[in-house]
PDB file of N, CA and C in Angstrom:
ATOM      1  N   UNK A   1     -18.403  13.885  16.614  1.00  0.00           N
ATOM      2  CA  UNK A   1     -17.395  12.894  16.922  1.00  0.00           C
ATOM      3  C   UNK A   1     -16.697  12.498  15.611  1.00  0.00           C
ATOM      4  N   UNK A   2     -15.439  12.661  15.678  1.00  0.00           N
ATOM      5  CA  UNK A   2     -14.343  12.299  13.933  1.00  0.00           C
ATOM      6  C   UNK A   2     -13.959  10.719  14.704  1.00  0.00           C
ATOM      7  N   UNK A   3     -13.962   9.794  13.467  1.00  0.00           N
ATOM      8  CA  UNK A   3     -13.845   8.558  13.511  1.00  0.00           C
ATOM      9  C   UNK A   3     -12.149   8.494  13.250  1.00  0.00           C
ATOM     10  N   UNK A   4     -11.673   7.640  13.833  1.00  0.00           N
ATOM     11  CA  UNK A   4      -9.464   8.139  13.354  1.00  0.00           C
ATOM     12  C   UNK A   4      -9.471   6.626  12.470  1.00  0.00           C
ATOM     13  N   UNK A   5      -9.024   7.250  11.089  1.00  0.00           N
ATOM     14  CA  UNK A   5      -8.858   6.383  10.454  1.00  0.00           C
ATOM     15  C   UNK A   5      -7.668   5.008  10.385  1.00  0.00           C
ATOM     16  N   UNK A   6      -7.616   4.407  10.565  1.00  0.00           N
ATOM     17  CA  UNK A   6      -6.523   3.342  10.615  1.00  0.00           C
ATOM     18  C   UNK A   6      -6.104   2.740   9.354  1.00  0.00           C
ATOM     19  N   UNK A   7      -5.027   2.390   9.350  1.00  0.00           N
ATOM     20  CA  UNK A   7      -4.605   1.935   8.331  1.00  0.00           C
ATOM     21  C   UNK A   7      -4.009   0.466   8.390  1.00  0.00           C
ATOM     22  N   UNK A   8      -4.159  -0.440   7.087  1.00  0.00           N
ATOM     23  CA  UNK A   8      -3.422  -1.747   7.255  1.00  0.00           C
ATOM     24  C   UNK A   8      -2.100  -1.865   7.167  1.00  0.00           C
ATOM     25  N   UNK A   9      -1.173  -1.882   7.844  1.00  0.00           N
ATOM     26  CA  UNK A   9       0.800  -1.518   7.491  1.00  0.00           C
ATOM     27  C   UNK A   9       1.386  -3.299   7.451  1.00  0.00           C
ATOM     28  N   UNK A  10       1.523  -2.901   6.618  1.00  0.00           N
ATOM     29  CA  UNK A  10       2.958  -4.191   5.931  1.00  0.00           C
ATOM     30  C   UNK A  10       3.957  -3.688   6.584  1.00  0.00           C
ATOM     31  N   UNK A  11       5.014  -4.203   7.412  1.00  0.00           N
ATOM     32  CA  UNK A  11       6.601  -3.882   7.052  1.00  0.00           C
ATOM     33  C   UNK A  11       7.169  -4.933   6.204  1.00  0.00           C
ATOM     34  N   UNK A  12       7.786  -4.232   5.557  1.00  0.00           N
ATOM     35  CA  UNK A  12       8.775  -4.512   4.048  1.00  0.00           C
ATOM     36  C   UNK A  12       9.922  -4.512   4.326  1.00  0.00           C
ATOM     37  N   UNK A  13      11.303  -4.965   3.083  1.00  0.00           N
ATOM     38  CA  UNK A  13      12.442  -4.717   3.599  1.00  0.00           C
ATOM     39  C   UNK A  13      12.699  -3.198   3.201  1.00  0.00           C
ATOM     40  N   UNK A  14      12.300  -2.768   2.284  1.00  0.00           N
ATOM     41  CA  UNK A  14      12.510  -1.256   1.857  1.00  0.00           C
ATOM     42  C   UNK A  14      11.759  -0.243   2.886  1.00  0.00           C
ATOM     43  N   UNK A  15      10.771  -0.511   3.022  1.00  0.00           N
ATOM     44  CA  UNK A  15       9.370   0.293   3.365  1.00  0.00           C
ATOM     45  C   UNK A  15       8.351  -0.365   4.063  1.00  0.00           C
ATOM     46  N   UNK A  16       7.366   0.532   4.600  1.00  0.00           N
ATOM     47  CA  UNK A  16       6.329   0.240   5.357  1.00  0.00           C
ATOM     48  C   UNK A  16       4.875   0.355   4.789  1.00  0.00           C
ATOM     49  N   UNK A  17       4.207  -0.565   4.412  1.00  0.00           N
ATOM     50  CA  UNK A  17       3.165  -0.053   2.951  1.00  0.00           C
ATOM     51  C   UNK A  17       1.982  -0.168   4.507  1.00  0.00           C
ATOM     52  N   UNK A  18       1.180   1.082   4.047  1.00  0.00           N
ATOM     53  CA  UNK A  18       0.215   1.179   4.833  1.00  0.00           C
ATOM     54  C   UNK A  18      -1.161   1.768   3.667  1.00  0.00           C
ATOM     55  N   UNK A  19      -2.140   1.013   3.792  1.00  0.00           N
ATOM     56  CA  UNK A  19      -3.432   1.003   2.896  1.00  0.00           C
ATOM     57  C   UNK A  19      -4.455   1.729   4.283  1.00  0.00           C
ATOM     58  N   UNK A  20      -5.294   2.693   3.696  1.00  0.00           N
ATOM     59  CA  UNK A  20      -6.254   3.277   4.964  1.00  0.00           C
ATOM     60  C   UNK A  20      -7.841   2.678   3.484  1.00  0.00           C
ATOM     61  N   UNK A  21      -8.203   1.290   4.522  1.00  0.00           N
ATOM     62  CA  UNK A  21      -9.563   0.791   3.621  1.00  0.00           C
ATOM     63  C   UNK A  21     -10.902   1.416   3.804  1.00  0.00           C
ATOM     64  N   UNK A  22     -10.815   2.783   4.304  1.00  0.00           N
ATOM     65  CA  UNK A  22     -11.815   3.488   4.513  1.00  0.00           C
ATOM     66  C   UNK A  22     -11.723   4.442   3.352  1.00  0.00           C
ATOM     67  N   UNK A  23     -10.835   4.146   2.328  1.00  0.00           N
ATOM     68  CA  UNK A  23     -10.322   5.244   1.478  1.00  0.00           C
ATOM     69  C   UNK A  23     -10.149   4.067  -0.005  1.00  0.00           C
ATOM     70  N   UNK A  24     -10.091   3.052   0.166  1.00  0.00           N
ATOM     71  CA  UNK A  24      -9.326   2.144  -0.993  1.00  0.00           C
ATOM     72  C   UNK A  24     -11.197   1.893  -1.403  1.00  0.00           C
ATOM     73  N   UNK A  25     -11.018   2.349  -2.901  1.00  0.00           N
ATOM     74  CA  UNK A  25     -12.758   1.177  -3.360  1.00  0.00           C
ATOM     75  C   UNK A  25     -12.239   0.276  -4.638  1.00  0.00           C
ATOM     76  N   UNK A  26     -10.868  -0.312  -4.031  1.00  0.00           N
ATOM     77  CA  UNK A  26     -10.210  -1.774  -4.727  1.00  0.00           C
ATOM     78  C   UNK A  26     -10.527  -1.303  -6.253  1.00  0.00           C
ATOM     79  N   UNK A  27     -10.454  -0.242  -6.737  1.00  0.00           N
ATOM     80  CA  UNK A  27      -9.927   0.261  -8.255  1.00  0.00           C
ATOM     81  C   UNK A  27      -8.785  -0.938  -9.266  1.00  0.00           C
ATOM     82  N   UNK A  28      -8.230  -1.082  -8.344  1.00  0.00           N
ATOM     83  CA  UNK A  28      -6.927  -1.784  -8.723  1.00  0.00           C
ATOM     84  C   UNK A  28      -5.415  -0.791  -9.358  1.00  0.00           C
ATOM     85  N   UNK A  29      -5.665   0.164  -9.694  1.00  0.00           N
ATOM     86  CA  UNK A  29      -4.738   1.050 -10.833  1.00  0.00           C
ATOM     87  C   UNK A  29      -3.537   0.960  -9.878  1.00  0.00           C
ATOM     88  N   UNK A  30      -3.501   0.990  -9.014  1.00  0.00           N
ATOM     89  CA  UNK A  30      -2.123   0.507  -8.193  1.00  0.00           C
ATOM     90  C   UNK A  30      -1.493  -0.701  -8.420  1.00  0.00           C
ATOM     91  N   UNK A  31      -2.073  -1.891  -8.383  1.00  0.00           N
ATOM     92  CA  UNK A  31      -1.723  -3.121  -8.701  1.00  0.00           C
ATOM     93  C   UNK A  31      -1.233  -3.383 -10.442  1.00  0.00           C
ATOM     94  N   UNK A  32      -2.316  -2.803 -11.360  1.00  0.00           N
ATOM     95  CA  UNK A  32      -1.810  -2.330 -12.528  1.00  0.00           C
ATOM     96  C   UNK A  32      -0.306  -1.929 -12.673  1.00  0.00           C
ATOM     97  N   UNK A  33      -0.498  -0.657 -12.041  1.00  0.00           N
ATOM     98  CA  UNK A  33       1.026  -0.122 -12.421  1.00  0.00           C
ATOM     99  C   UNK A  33       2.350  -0.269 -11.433  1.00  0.00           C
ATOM    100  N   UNK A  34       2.248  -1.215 -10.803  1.00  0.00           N
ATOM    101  CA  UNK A  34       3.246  -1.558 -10.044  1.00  0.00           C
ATOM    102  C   UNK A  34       4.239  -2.199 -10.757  1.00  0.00           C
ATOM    103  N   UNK A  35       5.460  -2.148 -10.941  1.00  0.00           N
ATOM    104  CA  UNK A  35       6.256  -2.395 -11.830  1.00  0.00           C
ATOM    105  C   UNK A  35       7.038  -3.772 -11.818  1.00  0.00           C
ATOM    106  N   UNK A  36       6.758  -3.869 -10.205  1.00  0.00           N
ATOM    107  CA  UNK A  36       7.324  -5.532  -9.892  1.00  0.00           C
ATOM    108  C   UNK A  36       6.237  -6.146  -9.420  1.00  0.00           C
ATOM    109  N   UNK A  37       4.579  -5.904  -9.822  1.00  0.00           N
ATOM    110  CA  UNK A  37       4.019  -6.856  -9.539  1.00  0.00           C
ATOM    111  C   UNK A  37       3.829  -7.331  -7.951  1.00  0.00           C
ATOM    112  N   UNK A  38       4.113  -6.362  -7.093  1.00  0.00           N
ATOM    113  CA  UNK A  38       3.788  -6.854  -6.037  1.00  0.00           C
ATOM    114  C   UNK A  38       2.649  -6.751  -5.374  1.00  0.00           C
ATOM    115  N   UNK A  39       1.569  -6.100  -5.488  1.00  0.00           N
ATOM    116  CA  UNK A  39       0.307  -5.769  -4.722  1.00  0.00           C
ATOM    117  C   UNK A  39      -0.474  -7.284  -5.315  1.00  0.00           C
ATOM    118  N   UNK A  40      -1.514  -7.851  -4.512  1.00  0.00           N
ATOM    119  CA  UNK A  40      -2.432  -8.747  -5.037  1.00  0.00           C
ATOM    120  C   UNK A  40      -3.712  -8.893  -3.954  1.00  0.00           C
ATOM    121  N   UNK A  41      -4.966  -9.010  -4.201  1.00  0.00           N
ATOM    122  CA  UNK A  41      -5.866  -8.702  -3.703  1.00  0.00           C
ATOM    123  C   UNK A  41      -5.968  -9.188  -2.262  1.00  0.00           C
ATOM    124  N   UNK A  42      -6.701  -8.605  -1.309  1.00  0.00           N
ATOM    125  CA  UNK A  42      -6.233  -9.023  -0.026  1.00  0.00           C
ATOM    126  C   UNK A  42      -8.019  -9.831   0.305  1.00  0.00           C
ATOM    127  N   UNK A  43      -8.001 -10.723   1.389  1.00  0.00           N
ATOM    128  CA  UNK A  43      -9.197 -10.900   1.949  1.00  0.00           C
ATOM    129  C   UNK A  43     -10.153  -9.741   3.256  1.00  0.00           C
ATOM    130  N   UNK A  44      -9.358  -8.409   3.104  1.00  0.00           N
ATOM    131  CA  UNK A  44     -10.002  -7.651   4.149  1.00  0.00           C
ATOM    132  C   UNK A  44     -10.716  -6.162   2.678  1.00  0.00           C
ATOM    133  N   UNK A  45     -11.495  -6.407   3.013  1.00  0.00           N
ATOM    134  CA  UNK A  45     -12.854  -5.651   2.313  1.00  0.00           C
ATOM    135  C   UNK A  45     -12.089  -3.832   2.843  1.00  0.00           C
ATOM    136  N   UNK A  46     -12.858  -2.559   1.453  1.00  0.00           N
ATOM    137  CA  UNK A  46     -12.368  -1.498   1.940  1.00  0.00           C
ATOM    138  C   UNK A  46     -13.899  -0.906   1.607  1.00  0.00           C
ATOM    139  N   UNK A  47     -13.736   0.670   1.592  1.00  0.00           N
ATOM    140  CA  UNK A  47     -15.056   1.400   1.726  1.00  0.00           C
ATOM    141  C   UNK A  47     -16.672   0.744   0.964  1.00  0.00           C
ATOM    142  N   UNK A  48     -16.088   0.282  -0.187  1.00  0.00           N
ATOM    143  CA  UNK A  48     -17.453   0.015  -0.841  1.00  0.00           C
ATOM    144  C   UNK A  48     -17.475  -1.662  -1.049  1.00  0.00           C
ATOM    145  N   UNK A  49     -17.069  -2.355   0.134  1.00  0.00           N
ATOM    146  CA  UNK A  49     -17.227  -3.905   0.055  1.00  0.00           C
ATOM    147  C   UNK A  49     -16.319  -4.667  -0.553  1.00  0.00           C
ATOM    148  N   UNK A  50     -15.524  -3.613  -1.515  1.00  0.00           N
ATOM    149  CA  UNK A  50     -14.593  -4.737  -2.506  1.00  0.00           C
ATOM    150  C   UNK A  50     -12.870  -4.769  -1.691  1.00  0.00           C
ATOM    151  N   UNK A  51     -12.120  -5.891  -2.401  1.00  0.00           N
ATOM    152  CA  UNK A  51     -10.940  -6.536  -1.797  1.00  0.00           C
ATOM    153  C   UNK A  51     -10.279  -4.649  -1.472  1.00  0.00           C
ATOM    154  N   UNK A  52      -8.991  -4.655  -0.498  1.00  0.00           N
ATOM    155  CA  UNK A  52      -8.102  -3.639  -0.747  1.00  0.00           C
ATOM    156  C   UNK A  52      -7.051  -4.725  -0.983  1.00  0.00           C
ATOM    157  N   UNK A  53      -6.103  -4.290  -1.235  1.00  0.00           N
ATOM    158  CA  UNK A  53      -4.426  -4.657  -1.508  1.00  0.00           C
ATOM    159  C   UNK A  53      -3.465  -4.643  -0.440  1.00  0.00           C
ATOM    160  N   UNK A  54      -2.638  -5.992  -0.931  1.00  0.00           N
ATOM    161  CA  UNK A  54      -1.694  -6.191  -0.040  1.00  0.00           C
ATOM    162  C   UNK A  54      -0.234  -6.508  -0.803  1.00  0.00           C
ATOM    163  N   UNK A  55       0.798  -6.199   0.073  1.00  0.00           N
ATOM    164  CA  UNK A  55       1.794  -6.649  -0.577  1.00  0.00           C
ATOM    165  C   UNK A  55       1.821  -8.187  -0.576  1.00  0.00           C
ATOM    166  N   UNK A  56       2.447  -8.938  -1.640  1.00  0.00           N
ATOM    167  CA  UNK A  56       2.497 -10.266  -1.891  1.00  0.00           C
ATOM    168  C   UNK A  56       4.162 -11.115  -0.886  1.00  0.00           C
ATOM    169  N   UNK A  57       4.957  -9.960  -0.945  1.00  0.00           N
ATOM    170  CA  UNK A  57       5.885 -10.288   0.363  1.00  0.00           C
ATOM    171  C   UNK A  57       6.832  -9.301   0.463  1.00  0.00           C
ATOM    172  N   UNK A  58       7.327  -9.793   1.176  1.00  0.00           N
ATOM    173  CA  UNK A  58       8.729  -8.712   2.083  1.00  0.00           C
ATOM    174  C   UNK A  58       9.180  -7.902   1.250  1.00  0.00           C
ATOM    175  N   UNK A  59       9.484  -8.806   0.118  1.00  0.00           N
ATOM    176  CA  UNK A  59      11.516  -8.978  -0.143  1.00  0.00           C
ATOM    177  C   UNK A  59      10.905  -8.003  -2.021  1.00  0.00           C
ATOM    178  N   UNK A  60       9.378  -8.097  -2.599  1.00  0.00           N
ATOM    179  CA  UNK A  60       9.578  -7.587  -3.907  1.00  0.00           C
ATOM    180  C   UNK A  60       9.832  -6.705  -3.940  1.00  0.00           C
ATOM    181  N   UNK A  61       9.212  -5.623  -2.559  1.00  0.00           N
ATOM    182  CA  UNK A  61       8.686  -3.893  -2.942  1.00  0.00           C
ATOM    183  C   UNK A  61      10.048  -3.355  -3.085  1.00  0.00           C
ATOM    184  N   UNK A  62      10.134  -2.274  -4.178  1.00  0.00           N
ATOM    185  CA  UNK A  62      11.474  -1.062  -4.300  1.00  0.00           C
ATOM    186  C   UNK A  62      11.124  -0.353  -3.491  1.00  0.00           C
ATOM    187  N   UNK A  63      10.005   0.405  -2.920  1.00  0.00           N
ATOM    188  CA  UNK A  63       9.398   1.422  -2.838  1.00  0.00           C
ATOM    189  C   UNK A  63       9.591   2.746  -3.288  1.00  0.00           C
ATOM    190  N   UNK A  64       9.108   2.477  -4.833  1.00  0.00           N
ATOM    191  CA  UNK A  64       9.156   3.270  -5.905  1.00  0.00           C
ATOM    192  C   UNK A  64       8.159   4.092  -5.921  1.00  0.00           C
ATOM    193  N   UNK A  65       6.688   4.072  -5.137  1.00  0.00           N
ATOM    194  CA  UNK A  65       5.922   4.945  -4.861  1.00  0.00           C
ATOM    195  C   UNK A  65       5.401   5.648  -5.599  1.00  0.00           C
ATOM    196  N   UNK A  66       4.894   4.571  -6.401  1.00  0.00           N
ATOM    197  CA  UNK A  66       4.504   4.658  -7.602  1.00  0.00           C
ATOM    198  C   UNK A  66       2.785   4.443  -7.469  1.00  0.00           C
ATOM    199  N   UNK A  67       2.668   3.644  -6.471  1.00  0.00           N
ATOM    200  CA  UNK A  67       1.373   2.529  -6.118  1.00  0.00           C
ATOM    201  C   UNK A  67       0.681   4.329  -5.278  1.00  0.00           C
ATOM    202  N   UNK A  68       1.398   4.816  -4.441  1.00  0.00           N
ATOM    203  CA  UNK A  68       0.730   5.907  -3.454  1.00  0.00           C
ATOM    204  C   UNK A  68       0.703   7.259  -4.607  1.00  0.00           C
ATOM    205  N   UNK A  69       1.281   7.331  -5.704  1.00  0.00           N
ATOM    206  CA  UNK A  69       0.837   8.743  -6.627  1.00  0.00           C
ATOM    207  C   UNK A  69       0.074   8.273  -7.805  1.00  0.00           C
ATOM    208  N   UNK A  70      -0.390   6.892  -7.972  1.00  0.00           N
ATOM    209  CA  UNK A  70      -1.578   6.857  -8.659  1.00  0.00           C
ATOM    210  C   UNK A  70      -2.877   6.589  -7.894  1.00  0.00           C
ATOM    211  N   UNK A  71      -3.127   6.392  -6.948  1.00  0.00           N
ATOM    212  CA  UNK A  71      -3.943   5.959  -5.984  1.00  0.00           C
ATOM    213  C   UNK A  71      -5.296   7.360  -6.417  1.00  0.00           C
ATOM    214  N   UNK A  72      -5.871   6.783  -7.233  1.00  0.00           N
ATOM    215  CA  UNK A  72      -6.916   8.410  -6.738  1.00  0.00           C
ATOM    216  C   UNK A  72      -7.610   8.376  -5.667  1.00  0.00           C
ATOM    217  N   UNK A  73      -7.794   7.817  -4.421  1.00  0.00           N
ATOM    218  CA  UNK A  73      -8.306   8.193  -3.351  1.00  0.00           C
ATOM    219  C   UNK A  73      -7.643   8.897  -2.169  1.00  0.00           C
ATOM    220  N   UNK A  74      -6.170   8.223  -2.547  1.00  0.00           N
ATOM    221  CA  UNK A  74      -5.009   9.001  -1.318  1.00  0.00           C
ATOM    222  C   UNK A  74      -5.212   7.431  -0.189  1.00  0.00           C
ATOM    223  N   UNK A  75      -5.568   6.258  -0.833  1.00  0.00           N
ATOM    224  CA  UNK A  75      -5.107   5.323   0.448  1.00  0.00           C
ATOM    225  C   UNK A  75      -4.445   4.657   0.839  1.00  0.00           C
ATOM    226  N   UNK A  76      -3.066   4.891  -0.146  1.00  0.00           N
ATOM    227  CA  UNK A  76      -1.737   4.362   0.604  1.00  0.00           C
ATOM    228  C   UNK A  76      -0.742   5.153   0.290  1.00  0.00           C
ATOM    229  N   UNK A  77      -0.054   4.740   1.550  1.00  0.00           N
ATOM    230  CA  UNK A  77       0.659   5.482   2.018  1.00  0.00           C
ATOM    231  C   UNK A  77       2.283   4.794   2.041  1.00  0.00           C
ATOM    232  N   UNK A  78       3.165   4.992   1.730  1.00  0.00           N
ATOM    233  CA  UNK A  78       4.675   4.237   1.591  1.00  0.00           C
ATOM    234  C   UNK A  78       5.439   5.122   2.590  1.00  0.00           C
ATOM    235  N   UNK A  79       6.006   4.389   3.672  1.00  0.00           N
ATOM    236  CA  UNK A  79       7.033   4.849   4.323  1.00  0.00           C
ATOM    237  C   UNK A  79       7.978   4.331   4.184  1.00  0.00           C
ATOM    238  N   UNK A  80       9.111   5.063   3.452  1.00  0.00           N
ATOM    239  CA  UNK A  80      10.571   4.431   3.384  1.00  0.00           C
ATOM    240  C   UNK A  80      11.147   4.304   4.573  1.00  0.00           C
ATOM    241  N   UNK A  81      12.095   3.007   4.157  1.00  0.00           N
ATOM    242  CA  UNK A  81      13.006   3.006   5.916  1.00  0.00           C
ATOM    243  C   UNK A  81      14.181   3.915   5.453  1.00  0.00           C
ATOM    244  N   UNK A  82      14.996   4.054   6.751  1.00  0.00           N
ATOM    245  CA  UNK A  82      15.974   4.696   6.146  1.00  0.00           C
ATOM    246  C   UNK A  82      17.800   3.278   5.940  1.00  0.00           C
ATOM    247  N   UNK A  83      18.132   3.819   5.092  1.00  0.00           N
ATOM    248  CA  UNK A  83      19.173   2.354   5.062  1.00  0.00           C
ATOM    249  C   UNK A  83      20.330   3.460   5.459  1.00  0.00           C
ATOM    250  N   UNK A  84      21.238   2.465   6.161  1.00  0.00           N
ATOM    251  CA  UNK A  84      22.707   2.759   7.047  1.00  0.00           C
ATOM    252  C   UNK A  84      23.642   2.929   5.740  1.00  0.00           C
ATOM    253  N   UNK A  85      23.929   3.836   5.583  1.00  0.00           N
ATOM    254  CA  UNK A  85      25.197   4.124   4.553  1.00  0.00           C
ATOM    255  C   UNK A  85      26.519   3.303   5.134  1.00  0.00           C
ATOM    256  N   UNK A  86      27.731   3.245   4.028  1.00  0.00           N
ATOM    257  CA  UNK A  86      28.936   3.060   4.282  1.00  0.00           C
ATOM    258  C   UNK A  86      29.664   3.860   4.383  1.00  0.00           C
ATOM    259  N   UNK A  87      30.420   3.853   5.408  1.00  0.00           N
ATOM    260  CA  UNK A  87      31.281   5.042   5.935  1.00  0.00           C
ATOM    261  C   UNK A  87      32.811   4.517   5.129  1.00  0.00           C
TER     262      UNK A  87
END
């Protein structure tokens, strides 16, 4: 029997930040190198007991995706929205 992993999803105004806490062991190196400071420790626990991360609000994230290619576990995940061009 495979267990389906779930993930915690923020929607953002840029993006959709989704953390899978079966994968996060609250390292922090994401929160580190986030460039605007937006991740800050969350109250929901990930694989090995410690905090995972949350965005701090809506309006900071670029989604520069920066936070999901240092991640050494692979547990978040950034979905950009797509924005309406001007015609």
């Amino acid at each position: 029997m495979t267990k389906k992993l779930e993930a915690v999803s923020t929607p953002m105004e840029k993006a959709n930040f989704h953390i899978f806490p079966d994968y996060c062991k609250g390292c922090g190196l994401c929160k580190e190198k986030c460039p605007n400071d937006v991740l800050i420790w969350s109250e929901k626990l990930g694989v090995y007991g410690t905090p995972i991360v949350k965005p701090k609000d809506e309006e900071s994230c670029i989604a520069c995706l920066i936070c999901e290619m240092v991640c050494p576990d692979a547990a978040i995940y950034i979905e950009k929205k797509r924005t309406k061009k001007a015609i």
